[in-house]
C-alpha atoms as a PDB file:
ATOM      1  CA  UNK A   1       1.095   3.332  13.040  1.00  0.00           C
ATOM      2  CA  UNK A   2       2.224   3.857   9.323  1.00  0.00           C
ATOM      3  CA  UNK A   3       1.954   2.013   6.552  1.00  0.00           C
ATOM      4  CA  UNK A   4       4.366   2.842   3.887  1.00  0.00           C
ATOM      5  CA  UNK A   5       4.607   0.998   0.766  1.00  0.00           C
ATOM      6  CA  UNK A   6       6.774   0.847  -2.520  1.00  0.00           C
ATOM      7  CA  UNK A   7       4.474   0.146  -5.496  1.00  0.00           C
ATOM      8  CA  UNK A   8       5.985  -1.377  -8.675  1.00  0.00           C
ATOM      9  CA  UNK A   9       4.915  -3.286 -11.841  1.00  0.00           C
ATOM     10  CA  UNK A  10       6.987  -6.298 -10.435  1.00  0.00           C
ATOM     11  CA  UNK A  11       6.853  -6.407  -6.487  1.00  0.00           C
ATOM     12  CA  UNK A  12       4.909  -3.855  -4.138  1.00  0.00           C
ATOM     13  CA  UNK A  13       6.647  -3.989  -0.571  1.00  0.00           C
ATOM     14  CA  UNK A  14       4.970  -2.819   2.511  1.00  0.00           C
ATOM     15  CA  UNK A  15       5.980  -2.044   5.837  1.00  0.00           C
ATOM     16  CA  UNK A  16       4.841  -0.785   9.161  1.00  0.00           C
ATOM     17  CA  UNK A  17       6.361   1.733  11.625  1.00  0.00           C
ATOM     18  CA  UNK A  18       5.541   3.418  14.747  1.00  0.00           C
ATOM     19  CA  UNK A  19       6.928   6.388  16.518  1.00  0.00           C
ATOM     20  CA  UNK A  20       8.820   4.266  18.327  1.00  0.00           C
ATOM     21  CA  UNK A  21      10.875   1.787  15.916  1.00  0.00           C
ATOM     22  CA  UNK A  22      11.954   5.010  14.308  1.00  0.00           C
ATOM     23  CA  UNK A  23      13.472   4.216  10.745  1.00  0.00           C
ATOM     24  CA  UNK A  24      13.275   0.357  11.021  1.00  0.00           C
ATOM     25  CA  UNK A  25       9.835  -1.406  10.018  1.00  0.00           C
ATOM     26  CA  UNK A  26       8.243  -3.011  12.776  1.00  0.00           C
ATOM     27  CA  UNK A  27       6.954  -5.264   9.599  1.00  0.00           C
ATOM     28  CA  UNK A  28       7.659  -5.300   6.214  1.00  0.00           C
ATOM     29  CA  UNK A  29       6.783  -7.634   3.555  1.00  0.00           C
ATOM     30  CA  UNK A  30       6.993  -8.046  -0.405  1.00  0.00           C
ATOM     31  CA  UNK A  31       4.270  -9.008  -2.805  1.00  0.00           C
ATOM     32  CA  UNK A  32       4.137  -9.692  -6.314  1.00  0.00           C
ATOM     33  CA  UNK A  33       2.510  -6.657  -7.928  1.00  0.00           C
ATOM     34  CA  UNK A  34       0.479  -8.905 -10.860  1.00  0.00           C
ATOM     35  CA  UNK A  35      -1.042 -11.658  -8.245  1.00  0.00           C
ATOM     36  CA  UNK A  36      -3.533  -8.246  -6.704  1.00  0.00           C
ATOM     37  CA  UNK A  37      -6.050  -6.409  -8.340  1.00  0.00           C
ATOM     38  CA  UNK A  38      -5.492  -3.041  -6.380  1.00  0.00           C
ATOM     39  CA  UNK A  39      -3.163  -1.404  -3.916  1.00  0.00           C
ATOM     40  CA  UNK A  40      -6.217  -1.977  -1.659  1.00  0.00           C
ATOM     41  CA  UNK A  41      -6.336  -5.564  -2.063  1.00  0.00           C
ATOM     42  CA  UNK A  42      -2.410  -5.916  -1.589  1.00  0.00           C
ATOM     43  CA  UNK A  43      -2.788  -4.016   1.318  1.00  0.00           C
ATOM     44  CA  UNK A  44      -5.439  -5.090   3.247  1.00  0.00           C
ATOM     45  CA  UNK A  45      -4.013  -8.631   3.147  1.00  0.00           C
ATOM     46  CA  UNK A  46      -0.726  -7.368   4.719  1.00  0.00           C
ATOM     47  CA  UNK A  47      -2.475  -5.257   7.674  1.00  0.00           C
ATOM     48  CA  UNK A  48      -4.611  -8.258   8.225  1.00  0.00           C
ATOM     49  CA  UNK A  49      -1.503 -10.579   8.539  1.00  0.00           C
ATOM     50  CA  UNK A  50       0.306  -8.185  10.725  1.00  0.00           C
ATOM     51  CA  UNK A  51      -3.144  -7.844  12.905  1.00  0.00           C
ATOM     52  CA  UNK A  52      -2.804  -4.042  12.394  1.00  0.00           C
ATOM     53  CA  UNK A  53      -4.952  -0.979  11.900  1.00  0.00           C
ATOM     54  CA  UNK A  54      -2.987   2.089  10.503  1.00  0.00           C
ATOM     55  CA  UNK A  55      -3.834   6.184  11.356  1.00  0.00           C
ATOM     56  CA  UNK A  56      -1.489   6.959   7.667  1.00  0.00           C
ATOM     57  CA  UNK A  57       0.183   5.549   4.883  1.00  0.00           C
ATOM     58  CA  UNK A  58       2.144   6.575   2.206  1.00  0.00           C
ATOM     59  CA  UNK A  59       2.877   5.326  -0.461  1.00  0.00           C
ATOM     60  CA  UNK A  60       5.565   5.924  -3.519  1.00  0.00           C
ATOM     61  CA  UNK A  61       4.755   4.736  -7.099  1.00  0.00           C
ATOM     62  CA  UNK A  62       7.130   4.025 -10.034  1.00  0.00           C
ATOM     63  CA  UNK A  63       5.839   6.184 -13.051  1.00  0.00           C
ATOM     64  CA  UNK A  64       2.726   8.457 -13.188  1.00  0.00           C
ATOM     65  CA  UNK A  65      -0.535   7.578 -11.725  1.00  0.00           C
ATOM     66  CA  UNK A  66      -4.035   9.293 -13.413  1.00  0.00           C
ATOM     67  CA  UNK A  67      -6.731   9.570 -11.536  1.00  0.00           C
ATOM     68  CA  UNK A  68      -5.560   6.853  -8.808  1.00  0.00           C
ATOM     69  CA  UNK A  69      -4.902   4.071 -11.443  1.00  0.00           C
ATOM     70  CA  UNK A  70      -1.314   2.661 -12.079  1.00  0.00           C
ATOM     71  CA  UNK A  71       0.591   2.886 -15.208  1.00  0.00           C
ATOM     72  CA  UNK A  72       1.904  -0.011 -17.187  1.00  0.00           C
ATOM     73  CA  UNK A  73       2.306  -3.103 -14.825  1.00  0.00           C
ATOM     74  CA  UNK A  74       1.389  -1.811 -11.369  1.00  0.00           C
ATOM     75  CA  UNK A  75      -1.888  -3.038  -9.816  1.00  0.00           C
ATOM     76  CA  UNK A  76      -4.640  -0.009  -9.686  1.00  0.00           C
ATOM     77  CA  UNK A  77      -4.273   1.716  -6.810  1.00  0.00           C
ATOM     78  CA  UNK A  78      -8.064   2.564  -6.598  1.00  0.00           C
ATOM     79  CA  UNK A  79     -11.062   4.160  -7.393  1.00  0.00           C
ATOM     80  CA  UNK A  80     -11.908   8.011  -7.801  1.00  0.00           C
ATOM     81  CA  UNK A  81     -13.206   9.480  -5.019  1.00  0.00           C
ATOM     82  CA  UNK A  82     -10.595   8.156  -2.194  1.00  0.00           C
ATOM     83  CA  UNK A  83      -8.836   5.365  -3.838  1.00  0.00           C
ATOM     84  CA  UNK A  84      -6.660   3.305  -1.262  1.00  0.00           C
ATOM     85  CA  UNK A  85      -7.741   5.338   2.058  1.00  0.00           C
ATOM     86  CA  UNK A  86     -11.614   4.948   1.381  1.00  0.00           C
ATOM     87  CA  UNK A  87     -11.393   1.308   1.147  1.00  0.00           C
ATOM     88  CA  UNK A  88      -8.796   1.048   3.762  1.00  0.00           C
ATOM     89  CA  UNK A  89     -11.292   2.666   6.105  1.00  0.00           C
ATOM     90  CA  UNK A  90      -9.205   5.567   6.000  1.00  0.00           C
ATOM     91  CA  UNK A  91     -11.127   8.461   4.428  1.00  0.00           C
END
């Protein structure tokens, strides 16, 4: 399963697909960016919802991101040292 997501200061949107569904999410939902402290929080609420586990993600970002924190609006997408993946269970 994939998790791909679309990160923005306003809304982050996050879907699921699997080999499968091909280019259509098999789930896909919209959050707003500012009610989340991290990527990970944002995400972990979604996976839980959907009652999924993921084996990648990827995710694209609206401006530049230093050292896995978010510019401007966007909620942080983590912390040094594995950011999202590590506390997604991931790295």
């Amino acid at each position: 399963m994939l998790l791909a997501g679309d990160i923005g200061g306003t809304k982050t949107t996050l879907a699921l697909f699997t080999p499968e569904g091909g280019l259509e999410p098999s789930v896909q939902t919209s959050f707003k960016s500012k009610e989340y402290p991290s990527l990970a929080a944002v995400a972990a609420q979604f996976l839980g919802e959907a009652g999924a586990s993921v084996d990648r993600a990827v995710f694209g970002v609206a401006g530049p991101v230093t050292r896995w924190a978010g510019q401007g609006d966007q909620p942080a997408l983590g912390h040094n040292g594995g950011g999202p993946a590590r506390r997604l269970g991931r790295a």
